[in-house]
PDB file of N, CA and C in Angstrom:
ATOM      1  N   UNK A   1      -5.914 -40.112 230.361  1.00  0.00           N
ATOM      2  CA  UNK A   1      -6.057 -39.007 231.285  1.00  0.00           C
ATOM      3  C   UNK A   1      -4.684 -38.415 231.567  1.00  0.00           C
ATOM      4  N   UNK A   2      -4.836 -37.110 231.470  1.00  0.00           N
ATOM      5  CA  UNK A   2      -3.216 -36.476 231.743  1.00  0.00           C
ATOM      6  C   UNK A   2      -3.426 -35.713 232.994  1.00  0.00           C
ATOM      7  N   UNK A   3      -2.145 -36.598 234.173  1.00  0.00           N
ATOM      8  CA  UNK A   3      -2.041 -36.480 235.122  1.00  0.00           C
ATOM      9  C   UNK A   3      -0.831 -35.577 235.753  1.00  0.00           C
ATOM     10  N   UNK A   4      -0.236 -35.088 234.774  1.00  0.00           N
ATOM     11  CA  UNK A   4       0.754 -33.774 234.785  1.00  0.00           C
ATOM     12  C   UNK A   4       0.139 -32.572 235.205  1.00  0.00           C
ATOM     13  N   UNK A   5       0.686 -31.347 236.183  1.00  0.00           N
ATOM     14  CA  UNK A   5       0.336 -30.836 236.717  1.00  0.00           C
ATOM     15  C   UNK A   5       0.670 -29.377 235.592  1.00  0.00           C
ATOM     16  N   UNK A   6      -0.263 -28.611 235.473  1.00  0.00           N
ATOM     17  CA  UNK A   6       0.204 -27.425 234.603  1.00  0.00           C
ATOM     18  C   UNK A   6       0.775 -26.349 235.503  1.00  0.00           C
ATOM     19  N   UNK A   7       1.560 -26.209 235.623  1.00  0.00           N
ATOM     20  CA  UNK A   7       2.391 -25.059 236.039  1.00  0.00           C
ATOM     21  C   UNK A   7       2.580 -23.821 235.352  1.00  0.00           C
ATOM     22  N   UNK A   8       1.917 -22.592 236.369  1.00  0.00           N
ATOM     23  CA  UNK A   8       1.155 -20.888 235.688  1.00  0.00           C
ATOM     24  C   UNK A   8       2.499 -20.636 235.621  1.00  0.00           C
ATOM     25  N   UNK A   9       3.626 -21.170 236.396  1.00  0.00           N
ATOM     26  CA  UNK A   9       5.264 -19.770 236.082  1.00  0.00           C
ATOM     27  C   UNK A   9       5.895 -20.600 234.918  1.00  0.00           C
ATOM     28  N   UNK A  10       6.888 -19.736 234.258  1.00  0.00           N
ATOM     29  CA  UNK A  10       7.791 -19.906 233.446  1.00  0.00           C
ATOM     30  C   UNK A  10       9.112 -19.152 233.850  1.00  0.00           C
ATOM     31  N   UNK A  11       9.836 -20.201 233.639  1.00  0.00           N
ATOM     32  CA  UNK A  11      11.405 -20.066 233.899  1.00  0.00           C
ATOM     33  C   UNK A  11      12.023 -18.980 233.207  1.00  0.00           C
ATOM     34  N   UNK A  12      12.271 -18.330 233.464  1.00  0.00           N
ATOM     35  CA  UNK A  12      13.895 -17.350 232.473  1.00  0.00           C
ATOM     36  C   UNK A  12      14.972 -17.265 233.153  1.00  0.00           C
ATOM     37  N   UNK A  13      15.877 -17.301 232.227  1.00  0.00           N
ATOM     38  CA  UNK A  13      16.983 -16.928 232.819  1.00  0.00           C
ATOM     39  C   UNK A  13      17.960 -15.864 232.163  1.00  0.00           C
ATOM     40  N   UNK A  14      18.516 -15.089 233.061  1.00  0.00           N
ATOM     41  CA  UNK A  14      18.808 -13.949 232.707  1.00  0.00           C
ATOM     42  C   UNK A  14      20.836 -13.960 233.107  1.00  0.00           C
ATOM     43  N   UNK A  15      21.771 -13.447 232.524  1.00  0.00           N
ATOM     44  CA  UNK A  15      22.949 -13.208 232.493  1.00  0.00           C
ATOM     45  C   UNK A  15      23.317 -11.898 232.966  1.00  0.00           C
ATOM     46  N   UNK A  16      24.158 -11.774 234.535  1.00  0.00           N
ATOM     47  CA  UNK A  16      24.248 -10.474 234.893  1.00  0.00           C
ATOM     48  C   UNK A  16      25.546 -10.501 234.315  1.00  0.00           C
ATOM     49  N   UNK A  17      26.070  -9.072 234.820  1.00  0.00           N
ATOM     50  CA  UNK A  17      27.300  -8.508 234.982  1.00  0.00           C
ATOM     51  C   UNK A  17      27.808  -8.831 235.983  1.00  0.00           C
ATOM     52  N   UNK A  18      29.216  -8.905 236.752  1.00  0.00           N
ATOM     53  CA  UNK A  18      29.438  -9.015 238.265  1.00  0.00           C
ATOM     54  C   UNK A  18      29.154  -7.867 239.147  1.00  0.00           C
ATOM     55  N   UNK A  19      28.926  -6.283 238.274  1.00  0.00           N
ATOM     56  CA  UNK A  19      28.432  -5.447 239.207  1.00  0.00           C
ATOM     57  C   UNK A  19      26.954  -5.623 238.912  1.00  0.00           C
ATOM     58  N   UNK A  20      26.095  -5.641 237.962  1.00  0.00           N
ATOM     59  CA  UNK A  20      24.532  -6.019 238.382  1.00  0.00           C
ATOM     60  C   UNK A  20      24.576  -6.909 239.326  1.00  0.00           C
ATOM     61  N   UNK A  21      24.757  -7.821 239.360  1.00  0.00           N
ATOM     62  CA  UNK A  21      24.609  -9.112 240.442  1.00  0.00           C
ATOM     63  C   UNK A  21      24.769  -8.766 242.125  1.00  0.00           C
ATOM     64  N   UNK A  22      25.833  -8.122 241.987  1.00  0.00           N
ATOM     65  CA  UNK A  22      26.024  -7.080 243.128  1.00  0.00           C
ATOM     66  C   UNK A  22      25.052  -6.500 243.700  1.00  0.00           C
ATOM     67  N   UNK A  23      24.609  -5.546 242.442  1.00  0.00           N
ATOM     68  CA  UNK A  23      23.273  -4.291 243.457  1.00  0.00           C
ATOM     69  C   UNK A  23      22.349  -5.182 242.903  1.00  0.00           C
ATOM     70  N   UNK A  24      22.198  -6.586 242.343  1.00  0.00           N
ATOM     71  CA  UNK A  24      20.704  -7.081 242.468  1.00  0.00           C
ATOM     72  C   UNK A  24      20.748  -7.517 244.362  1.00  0.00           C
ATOM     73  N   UNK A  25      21.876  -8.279 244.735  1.00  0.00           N
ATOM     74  CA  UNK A  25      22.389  -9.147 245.934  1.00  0.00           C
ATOM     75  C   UNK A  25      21.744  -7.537 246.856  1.00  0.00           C
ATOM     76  N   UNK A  26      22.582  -6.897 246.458  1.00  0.00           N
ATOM     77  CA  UNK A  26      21.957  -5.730 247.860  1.00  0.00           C
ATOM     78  C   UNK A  26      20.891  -5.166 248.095  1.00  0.00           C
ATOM     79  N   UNK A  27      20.212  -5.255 246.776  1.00  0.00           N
ATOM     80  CA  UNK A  27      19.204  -4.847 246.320  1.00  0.00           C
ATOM     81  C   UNK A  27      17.896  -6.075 247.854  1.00  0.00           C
ATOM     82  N   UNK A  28      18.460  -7.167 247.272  1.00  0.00           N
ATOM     83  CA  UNK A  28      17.700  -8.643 247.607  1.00  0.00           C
ATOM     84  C   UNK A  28      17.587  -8.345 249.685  1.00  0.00           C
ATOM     85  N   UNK A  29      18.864  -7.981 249.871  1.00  0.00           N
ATOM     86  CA  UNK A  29      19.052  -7.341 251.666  1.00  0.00           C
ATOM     87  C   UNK A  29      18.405  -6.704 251.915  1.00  0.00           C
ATOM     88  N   UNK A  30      18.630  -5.435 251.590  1.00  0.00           N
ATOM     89  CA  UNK A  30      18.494  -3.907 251.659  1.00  0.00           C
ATOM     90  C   UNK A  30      16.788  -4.445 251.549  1.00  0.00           C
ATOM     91  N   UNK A  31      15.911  -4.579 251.006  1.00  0.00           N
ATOM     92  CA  UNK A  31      14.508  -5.676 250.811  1.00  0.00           C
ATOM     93  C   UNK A  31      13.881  -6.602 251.766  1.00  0.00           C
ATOM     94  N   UNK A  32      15.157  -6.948 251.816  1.00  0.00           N
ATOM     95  CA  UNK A  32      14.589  -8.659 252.954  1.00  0.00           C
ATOM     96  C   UNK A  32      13.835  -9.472 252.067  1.00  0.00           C
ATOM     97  N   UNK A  33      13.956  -9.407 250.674  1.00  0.00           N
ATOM     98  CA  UNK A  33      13.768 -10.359 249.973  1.00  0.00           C
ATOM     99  C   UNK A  33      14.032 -11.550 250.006  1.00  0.00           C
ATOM    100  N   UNK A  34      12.764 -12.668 249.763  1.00  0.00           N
ATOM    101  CA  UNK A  34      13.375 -14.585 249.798  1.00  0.00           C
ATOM    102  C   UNK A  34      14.353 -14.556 249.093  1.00  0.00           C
ATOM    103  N   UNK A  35      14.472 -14.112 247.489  1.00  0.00           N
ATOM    104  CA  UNK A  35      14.951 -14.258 246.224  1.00  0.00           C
ATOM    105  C   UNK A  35      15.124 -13.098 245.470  1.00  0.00           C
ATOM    106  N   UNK A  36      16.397 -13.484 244.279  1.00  0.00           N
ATOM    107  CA  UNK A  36      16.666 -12.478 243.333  1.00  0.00           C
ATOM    108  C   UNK A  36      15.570 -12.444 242.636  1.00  0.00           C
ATOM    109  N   UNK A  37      14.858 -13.512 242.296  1.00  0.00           N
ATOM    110  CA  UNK A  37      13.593 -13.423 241.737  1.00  0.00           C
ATOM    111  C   UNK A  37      12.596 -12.656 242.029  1.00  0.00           C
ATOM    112  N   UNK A  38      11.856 -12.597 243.513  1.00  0.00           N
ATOM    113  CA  UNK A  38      11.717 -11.688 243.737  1.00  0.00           C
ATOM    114  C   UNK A  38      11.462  -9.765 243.759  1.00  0.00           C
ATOM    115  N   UNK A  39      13.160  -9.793 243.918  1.00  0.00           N
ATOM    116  CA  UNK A  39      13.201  -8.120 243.536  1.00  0.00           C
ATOM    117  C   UNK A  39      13.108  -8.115 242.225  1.00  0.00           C
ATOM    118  N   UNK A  40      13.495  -8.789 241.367  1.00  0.00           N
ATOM    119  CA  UNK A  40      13.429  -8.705 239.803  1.00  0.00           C
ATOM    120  C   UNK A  40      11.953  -8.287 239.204  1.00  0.00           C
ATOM    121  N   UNK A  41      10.688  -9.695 239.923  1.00  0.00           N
ATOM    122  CA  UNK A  41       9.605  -9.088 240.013  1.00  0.00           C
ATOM    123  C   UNK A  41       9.066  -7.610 240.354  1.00  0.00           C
ATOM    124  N   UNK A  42       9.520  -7.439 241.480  1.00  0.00           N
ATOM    125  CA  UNK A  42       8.779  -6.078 242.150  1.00  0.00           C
ATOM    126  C   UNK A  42       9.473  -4.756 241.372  1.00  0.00           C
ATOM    127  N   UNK A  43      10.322  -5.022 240.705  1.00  0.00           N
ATOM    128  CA  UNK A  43      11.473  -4.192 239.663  1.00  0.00           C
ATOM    129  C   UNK A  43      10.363  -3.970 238.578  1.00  0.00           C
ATOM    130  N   UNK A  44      10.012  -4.837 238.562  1.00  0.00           N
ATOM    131  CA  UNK A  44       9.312  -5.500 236.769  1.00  0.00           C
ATOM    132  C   UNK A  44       7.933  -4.554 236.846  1.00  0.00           C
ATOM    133  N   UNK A  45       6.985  -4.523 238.110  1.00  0.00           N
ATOM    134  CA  UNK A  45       5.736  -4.128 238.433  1.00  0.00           C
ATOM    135  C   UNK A  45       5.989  -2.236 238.578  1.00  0.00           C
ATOM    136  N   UNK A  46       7.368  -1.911 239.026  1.00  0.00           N
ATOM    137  CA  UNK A  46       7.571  -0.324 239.280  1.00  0.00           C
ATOM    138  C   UNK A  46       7.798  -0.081 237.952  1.00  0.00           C
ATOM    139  N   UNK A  47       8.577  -0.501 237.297  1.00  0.00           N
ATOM    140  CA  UNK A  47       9.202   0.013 235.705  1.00  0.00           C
ATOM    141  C   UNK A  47       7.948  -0.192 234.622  1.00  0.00           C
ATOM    142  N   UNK A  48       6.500  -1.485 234.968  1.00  0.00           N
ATOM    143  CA  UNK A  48       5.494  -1.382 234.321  1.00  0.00           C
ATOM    144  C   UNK A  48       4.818  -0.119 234.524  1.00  0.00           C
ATOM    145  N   UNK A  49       4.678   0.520 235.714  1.00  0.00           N
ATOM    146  CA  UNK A  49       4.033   1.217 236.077  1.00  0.00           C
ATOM    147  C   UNK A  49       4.623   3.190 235.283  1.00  0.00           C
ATOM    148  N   UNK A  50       5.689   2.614 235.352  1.00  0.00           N
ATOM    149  CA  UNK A  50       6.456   4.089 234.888  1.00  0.00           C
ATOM    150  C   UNK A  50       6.358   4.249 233.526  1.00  0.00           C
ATOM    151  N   UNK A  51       6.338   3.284 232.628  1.00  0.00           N
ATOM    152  CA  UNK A  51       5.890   3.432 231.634  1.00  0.00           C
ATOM    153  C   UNK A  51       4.458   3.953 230.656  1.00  0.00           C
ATOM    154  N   UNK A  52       3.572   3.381 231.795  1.00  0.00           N
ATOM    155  CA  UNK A  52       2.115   3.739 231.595  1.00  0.00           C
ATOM    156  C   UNK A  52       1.990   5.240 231.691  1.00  0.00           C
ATOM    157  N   UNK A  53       2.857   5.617 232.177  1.00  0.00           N
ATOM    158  CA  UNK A  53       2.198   7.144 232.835  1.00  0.00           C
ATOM    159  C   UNK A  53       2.940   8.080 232.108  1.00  0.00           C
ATOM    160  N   UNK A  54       2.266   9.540 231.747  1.00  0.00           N
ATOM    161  CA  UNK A  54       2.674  10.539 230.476  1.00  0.00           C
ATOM    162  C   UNK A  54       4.308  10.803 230.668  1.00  0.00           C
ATOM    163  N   UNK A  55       5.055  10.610 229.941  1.00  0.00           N
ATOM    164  CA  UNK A  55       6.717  10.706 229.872  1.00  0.00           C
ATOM    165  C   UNK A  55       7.403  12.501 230.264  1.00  0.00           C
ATOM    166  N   UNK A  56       6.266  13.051 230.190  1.00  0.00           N
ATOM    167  CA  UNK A  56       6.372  14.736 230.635  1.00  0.00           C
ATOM    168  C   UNK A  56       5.964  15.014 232.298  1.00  0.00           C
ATOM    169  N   UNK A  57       5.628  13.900 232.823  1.00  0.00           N
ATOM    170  CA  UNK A  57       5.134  13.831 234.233  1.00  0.00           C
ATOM    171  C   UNK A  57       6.584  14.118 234.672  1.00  0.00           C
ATOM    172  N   UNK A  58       6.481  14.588 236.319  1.00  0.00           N
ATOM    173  CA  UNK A  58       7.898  14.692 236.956  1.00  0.00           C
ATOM    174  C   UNK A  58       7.652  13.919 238.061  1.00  0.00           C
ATOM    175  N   UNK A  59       8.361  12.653 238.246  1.00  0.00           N
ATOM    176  CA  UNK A  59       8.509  12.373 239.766  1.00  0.00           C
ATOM    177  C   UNK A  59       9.143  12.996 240.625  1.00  0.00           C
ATOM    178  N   UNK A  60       8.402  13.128 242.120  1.00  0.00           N
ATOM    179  CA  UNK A  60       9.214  14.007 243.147  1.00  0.00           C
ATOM    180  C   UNK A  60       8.879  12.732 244.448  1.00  0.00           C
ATOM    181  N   UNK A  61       9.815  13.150 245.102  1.00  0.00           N
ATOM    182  CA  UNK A  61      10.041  12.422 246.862  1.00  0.00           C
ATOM    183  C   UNK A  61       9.692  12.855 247.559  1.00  0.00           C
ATOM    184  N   UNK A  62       9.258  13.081 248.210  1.00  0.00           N
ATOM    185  CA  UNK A  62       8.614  14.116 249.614  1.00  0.00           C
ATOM    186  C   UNK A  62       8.974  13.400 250.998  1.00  0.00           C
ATOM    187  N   UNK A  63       9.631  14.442 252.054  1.00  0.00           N
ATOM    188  CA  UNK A  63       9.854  13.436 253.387  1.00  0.00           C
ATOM    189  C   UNK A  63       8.479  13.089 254.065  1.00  0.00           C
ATOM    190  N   UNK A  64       8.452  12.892 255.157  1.00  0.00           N
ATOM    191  CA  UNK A  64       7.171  12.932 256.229  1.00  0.00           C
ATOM    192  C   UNK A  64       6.656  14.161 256.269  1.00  0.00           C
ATOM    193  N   UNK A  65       7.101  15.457 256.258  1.00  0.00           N
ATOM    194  CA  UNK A  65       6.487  16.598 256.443  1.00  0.00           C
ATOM    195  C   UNK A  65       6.118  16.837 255.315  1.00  0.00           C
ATOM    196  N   UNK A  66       6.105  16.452 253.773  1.00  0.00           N
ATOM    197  CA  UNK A  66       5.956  16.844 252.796  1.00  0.00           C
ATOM    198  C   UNK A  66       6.832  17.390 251.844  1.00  0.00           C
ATOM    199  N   UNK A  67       7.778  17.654 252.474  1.00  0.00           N
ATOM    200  CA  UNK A  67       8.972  18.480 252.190  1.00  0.00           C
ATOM    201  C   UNK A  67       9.501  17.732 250.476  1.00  0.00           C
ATOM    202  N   UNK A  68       9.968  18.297 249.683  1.00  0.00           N
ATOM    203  CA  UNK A  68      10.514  17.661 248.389  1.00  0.00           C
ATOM    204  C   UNK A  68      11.803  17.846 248.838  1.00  0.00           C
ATOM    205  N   UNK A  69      12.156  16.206 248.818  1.00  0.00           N
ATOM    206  CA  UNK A  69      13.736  15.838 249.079  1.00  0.00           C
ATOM    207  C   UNK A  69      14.098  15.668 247.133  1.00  0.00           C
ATOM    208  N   UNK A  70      13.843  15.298 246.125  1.00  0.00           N
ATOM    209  CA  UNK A  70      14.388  14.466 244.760  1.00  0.00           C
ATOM    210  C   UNK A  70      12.939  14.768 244.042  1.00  0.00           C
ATOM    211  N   UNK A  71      13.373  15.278 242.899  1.00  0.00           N
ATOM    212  CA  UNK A  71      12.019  15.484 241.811  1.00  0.00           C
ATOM    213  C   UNK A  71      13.482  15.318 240.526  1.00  0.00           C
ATOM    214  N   UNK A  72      13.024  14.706 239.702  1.00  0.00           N
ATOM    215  CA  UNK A  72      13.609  14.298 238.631  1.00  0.00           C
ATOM    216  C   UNK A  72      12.111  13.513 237.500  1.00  0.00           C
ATOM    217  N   UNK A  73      12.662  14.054 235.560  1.00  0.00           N
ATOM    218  CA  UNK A  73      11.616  13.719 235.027  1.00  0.00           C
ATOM    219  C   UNK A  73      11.496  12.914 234.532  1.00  0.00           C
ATOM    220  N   UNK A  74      10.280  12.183 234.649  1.00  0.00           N
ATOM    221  CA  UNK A  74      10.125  10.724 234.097  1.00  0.00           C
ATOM    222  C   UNK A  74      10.548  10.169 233.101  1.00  0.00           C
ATOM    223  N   UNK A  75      10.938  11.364 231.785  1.00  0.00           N
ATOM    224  CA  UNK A  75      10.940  10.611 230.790  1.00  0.00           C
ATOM    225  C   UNK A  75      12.901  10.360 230.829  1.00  0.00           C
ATOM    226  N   UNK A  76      13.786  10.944 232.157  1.00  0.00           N
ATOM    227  CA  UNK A  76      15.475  11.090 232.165  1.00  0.00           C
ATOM    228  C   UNK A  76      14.961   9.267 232.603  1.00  0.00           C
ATOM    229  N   UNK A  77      14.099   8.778 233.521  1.00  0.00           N
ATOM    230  CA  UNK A  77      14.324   7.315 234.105  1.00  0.00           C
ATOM    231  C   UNK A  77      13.757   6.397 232.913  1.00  0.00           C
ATOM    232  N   UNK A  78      12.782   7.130 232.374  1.00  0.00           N
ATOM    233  CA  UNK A  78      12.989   5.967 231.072  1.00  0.00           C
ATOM    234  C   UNK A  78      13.590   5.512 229.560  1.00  0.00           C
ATOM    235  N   UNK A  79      14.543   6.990 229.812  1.00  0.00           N
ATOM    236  CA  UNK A  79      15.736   6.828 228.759  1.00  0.00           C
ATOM    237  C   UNK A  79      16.862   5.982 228.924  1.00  0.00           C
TER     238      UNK A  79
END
């Protein structure tokens, strides 16, 4: 009988720069993130998402009133 526990995560490990590490660290604050792991995830789920969607789309920002603060096109963030 195998009494080892299967574990769903897998480890990676990844090699920053000293400035990535930086805006990951502020990134992790600026968040209130537990972990670099963490934002890395929630990084991982926005950049899945940007990919799915037509590369001629334009993202825009809008304040509370609606107002467009930043519109830039999808396909400049995934170059």
């Amino acid at each position: 009988m195998n009494t080892a526990k299967t574990n769903s995560k897998q480890r990676v490990q990844f090699d920053f720069s000293p400035e990535a590490l930086k805006r990951l660290e502020t990134m992790q604050e600026r968040l209130e993130a537990s972990t670099k792991a963490e934002v890395v995830r929630d990084a991982l789920k926005l950049y899945d998402w940007f990919t799915q969607v037509d590369p001629d789309f334009t993202v825009e920002l809008q304040d509370k009133e609606g107002k467009t603060v930043f519109r830039i096109p999808l396909k400049i963030l995934l170059s």
